[in-house]
Protein backbone atom coordinates (compact mmCIF):
# COMPACT_ATOMS: atom_id res chain seq x y z
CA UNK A 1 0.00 0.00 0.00
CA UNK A 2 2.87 2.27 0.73
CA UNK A 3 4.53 2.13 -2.61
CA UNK A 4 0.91 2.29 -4.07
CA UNK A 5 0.49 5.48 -2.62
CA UNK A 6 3.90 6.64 -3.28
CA UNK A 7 3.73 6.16 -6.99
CA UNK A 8 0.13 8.21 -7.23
CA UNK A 9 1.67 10.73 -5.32
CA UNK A 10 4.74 10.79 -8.41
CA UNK A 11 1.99 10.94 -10.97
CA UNK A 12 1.61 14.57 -11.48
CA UNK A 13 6.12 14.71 -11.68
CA UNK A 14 8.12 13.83 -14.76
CA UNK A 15 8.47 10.28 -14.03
CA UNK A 16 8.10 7.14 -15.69
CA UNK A 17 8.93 4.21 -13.40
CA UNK A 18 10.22 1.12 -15.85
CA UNK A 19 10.26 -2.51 -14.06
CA UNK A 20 11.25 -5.55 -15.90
CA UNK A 21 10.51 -8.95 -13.68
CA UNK A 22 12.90 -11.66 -13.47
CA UNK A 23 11.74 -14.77 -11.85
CA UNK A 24 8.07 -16.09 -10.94
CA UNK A 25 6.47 -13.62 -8.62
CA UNK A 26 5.83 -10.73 -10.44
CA UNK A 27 1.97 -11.10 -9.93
CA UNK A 28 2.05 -7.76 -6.97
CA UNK A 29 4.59 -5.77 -9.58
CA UNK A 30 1.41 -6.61 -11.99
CA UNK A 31 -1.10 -4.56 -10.08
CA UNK A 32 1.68 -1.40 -10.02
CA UNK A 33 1.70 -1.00 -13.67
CA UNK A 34 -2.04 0.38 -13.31
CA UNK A 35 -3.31 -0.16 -16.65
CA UNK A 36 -6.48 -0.69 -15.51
CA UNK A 37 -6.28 2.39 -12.58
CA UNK A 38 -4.28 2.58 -9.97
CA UNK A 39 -6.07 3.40 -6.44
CA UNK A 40 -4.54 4.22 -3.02
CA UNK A 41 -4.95 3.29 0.31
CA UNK A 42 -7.20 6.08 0.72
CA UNK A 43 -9.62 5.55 -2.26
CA UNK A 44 -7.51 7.86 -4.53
CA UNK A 45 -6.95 7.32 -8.12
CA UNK A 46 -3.67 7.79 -9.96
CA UNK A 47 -4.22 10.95 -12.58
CA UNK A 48 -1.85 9.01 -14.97
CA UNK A 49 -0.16 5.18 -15.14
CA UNK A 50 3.79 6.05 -15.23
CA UNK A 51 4.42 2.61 -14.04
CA UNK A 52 5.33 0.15 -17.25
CA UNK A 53 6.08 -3.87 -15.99
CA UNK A 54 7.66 -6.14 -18.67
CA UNK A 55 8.57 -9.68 -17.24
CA UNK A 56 11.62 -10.83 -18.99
CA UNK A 57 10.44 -14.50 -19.54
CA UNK A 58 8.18 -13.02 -22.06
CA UNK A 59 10.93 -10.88 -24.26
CA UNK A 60 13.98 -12.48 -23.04
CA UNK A 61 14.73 -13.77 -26.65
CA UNK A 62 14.40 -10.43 -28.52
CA UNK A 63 15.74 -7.25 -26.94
CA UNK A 64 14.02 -5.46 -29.77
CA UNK A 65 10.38 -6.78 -28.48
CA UNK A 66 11.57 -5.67 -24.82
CA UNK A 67 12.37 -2.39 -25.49
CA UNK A 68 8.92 -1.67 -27.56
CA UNK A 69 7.31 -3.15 -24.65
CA UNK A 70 8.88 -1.35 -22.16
CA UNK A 71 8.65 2.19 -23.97
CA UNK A 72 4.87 0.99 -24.72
């Protein structure tokens, strides 16, 4: 929840947070990237999704794929 409401309050500075998962448990780095809306603690909702989550296992083979889906 903290990190949750950390990143909405980022959402209104120049920031673009970029996480690319390596391993199996990337389901709670899932619910950060906020394509769907991102909501705080307190009910709020994040004014814009600067979080982008790639996992690796996906792209690993094709650094070209990774970096469109990163920049995405």
């Amino acid at each position: 929840d903290k990190v949750i409401d950390l990143i909405i309050s980022c959402c209104q500075l120049p920031l673009s947070i970029i996480i690319v998962g390596v391993g199996n448990a990337d389901s709670e780095y899932v619910e950060l990237d906020g394509d769907g809306g991102l909501y705080g603690s307190k009910g709020q909702k994040a004014i814009r999704d600067i979080v982008q989550f790639v996992p690796f296992r996906d792209v690993q083979f094709n650094p070209d794929v990774l970096a469109q889906q990163l920049l995405a």
